[in-house]
C-alpha atoms as a PDB file:
ATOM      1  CA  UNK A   1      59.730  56.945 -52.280  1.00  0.00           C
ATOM      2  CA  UNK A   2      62.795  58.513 -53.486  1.00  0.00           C
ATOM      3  CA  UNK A   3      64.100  61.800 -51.976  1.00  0.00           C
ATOM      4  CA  UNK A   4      65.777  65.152 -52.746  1.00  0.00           C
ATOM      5  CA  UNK A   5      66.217  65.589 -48.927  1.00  0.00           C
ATOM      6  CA  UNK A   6      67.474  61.828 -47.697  1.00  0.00           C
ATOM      7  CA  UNK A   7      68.122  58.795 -50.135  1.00  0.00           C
ATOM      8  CA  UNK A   8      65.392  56.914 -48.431  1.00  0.00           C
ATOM      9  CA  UNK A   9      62.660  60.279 -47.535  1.00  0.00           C
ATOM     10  CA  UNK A  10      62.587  59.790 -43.824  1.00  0.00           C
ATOM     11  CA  UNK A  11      60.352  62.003 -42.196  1.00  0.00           C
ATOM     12  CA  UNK A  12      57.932  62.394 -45.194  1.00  0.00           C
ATOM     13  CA  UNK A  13      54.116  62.942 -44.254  1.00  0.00           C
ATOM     14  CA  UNK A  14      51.722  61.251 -46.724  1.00  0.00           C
ATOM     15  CA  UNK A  15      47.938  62.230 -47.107  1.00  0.00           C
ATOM     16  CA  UNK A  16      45.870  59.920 -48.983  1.00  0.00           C
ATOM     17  CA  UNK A  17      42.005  62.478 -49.431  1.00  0.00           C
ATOM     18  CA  UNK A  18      39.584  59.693 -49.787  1.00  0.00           C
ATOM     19  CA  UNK A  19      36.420  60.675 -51.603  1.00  0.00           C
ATOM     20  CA  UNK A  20      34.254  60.934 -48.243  1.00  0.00           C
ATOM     21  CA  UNK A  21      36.326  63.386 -46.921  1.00  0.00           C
ATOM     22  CA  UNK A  22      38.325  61.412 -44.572  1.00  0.00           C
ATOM     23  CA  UNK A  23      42.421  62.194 -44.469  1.00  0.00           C
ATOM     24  CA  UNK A  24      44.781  59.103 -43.827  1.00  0.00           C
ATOM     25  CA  UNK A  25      48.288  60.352 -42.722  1.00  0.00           C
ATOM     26  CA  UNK A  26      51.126  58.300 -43.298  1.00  0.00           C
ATOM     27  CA  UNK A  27      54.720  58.972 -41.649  1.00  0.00           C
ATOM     28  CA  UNK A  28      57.910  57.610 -43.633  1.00  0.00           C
ATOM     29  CA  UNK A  29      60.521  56.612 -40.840  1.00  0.00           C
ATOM     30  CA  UNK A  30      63.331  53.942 -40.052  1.00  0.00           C
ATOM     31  CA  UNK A  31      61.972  51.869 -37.568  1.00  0.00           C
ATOM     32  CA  UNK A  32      63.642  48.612 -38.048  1.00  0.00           C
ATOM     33  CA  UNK A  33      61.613  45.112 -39.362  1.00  0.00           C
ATOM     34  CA  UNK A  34      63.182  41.914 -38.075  1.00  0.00           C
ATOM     35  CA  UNK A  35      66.299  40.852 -39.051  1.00  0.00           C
ATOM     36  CA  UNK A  36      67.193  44.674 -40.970  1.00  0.00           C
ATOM     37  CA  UNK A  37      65.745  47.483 -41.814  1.00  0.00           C
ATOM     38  CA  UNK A  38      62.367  49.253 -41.389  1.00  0.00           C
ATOM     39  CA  UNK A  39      60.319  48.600 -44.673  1.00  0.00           C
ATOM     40  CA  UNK A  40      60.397  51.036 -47.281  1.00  0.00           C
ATOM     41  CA  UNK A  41      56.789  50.889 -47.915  1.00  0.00           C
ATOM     42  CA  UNK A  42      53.763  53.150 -46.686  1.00  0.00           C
ATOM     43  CA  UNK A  43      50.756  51.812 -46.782  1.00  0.00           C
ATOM     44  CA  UNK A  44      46.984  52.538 -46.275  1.00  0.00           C
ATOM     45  CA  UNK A  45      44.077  51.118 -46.103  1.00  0.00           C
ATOM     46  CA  UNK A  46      40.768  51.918 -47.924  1.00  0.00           C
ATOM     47  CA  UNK A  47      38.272  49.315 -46.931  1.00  0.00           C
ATOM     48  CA  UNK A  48      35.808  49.953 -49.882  1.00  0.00           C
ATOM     49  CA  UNK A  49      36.889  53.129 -51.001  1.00  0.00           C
ATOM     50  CA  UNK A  50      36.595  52.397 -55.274  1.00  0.00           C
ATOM     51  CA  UNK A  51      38.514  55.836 -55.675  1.00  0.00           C
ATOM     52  CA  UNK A  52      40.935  58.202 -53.702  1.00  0.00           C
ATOM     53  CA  UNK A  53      40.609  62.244 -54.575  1.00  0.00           C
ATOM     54  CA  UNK A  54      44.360  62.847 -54.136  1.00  0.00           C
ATOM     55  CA  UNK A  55      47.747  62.701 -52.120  1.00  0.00           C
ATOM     56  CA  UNK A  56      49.562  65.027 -50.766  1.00  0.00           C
ATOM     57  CA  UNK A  57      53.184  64.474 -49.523  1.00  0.00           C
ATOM     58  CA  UNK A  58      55.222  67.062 -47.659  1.00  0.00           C
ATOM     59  CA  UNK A  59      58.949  65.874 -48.072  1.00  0.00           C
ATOM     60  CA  UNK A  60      61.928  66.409 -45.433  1.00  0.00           C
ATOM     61  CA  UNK A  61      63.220  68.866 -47.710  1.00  0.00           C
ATOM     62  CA  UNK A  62      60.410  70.960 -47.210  1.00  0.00           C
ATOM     63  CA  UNK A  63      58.594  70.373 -50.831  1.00  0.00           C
ATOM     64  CA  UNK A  64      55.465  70.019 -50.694  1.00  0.00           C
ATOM     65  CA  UNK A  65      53.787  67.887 -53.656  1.00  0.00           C
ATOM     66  CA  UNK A  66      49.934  67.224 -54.730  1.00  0.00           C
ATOM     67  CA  UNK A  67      49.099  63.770 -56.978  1.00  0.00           C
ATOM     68  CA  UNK A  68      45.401  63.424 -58.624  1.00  0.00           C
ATOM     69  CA  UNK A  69      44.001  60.259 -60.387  1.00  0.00           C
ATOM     70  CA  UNK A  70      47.057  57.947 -58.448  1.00  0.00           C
ATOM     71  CA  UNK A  71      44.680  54.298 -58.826  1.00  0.00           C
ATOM     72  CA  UNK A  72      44.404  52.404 -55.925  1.00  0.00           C
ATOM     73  CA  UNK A  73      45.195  48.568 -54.992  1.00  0.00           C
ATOM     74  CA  UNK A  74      48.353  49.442 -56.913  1.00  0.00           C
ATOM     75  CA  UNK A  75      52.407  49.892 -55.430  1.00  0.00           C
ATOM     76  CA  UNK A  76      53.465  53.809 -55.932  1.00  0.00           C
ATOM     77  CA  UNK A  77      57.008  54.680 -56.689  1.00  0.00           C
ATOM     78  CA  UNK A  78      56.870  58.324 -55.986  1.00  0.00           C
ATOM     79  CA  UNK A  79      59.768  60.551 -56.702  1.00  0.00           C
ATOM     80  CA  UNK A  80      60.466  63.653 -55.065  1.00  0.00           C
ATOM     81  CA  UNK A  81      63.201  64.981 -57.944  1.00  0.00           C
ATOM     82  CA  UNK A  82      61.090  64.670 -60.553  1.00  0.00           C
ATOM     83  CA  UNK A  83      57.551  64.813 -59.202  1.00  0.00           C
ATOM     84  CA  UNK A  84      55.989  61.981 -60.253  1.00  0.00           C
ATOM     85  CA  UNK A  85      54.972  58.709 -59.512  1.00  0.00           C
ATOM     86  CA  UNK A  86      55.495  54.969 -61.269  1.00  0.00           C
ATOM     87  CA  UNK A  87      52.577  52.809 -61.165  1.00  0.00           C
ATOM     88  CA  UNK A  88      55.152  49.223 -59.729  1.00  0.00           C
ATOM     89  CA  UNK A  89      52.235  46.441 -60.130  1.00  0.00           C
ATOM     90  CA  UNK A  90      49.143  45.313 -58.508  1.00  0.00           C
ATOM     91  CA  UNK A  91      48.860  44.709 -54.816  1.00  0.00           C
ATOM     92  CA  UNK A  92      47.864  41.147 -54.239  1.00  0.00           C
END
């Protein structure tokens, strides 16, 4: 994720709105992975979910953004200047 507010979007909240109707919140922070820093990934999981309906990310800055059709088992760059996102590859 790439920020207006921070260079690395700390404190963003992530939504993934699965098809069923169940919400998946994700938090972007800085906790710390061994050996340096916290990961700059978010993930979720979707067990067999075949679609998501969208996401929804408020960023620190206070912007509030809305993505339809993202695909899932995929890596999302997702920036907040531009509002958009970069499909980065399959997740194996």
């Amino acid at each position: 994720m790439r920020s207006k507010s921070n260079r690395d979007a700390i404190g963003a909240i992530i939504e993934v709105h699965q098809v069923d109707g169940q919400i998946q919140t994700g938090f972007r922070t800085c906790r710390p992975s061994l050996g340096s820093g916290g990961s700059r990934t978010v993930f979720f999981g979707l067990g067999n979910q075949e679609a998501i309906s969208h996401v929804a990310i408020e960023w620190p800055s206070g912007r509030r953004m809305l993505m339809e059709d993202l695909a899932i088992d995929q890596y999302h760059l997702i920036d907040e200047q531009v509002q958009q996102t970069i499909e980065l590859g399959r997740n194996h």
